[in-house]
Protein backbone atom coordinates (compact mmCIF):
# COMPACT_ATOMS: atom_id res chain seq x y z
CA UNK A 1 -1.60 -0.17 -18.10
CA UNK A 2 1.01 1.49 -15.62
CA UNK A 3 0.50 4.89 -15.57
CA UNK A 4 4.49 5.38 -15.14
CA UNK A 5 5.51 3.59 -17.81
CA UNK A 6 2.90 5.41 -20.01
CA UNK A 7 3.92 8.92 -18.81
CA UNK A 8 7.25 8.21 -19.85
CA UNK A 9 7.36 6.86 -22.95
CA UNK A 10 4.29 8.99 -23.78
CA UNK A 11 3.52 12.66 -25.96
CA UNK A 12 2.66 13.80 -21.89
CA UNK A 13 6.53 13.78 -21.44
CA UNK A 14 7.50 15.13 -24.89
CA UNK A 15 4.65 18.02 -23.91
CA UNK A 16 6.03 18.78 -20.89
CA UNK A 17 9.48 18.86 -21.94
CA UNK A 18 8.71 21.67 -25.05
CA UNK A 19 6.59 23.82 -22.66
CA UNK A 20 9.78 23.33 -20.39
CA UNK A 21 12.42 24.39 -23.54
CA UNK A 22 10.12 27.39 -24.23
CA UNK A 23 9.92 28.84 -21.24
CA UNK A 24 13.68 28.55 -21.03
CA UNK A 25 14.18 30.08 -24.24
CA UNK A 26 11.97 32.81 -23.45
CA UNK A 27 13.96 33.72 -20.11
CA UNK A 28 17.19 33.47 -21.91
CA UNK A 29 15.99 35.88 -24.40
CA UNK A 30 14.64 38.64 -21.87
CA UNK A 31 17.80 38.24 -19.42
CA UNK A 32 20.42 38.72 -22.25
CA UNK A 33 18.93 41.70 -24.28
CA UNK A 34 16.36 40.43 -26.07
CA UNK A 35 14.07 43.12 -24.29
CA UNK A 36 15.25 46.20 -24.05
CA UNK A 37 16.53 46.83 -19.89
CA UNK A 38 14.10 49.48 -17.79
CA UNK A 39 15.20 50.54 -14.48
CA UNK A 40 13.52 50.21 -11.38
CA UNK A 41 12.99 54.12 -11.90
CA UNK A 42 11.61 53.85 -15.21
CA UNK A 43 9.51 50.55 -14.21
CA UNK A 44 7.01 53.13 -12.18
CA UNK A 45 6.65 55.72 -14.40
CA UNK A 46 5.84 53.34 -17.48
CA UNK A 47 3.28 50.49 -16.93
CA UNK A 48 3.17 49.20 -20.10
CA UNK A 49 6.97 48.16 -19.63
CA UNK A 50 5.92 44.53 -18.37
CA UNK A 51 3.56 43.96 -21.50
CA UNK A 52 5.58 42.03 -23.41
CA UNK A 53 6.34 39.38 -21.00
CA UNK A 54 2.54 39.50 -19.89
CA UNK A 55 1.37 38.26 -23.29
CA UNK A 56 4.53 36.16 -23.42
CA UNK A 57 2.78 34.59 -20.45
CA UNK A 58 -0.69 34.91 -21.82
CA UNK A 59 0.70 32.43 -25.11
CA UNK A 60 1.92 30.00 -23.29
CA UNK A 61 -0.29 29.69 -20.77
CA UNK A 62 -3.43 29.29 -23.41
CA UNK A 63 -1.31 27.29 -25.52
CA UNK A 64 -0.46 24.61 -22.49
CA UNK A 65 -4.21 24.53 -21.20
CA UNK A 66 -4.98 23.80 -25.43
CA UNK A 67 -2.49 21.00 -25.47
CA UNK A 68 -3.49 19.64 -22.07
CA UNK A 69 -7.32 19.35 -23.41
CA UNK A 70 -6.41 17.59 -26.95
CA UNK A 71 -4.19 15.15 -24.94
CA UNK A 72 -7.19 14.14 -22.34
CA UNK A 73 -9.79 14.56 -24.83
CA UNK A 74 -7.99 11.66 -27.20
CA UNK A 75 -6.81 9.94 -24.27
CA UNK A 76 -10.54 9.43 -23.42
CA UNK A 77 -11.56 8.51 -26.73
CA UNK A 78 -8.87 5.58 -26.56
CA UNK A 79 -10.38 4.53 -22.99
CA UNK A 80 -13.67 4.81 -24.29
CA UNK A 81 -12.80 2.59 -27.07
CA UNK A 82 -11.11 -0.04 -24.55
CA UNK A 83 -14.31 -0.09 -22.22
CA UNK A 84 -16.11 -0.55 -25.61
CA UNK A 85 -13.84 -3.59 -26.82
CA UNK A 86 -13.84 -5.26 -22.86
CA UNK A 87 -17.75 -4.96 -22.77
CA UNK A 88 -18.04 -6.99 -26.64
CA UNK A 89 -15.20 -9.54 -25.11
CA UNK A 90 -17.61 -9.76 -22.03
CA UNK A 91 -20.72 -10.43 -23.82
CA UNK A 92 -19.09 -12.78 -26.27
CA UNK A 93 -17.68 -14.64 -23.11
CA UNK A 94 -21.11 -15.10 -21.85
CA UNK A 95 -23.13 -15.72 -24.77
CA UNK A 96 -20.07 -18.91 -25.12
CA UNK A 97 -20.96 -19.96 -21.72
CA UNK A 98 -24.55 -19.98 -21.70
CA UNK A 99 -24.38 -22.02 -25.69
CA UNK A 100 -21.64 -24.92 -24.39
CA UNK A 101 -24.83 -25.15 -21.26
């Protein structure tokens, strides 16, 4: 299998490229009003200012490192299942050889 070829016409590209739109969307969102502006002033005297865009962060990071598991995690189920199939193909090869001697 080519690894390449795999990445993309695989759900690895499709992933990335949602996490990618998100994050965009998010941006747009907090650059063009969608959270209220604080001034540099107002930044200091108010830490919880920045919250919103911390747990916006917090989301998407969790949600990524969930997707990225369930992708490896079936991905090595399908490998598992090839080394599975190759070892029965192996054995039937050699119990063949060792009946036609």
């Amino acid at each position: 299998m080519n690894f390449t070829r795999e990445w993309h016409s695989g759900p690895a590209l499709r992933i990335t490229l949602l996490g990618a739109l998100i994050s965009l969307a998010l941006i747009w969102w907090s650059v063009l009003g969608g959270v209220e502006a604080v001034s540099p002033a107002q930044q200091g005297s108010d830490p919880e200012a920045n919250l919103p865009f911390l747990f916006a962060v917090f989301i998407i990071t969790w949600a990524a490192f969930f997707v990225y598991v369930f992708y490896v995690s079936r991905r090595q189920r399908e490998m598992q299942g090839e080394i599975e199939a190759l070892k029965r193909a192996l054995e039937e090869r050699d119990r063949q050889a060792s009946d036609q001697n």
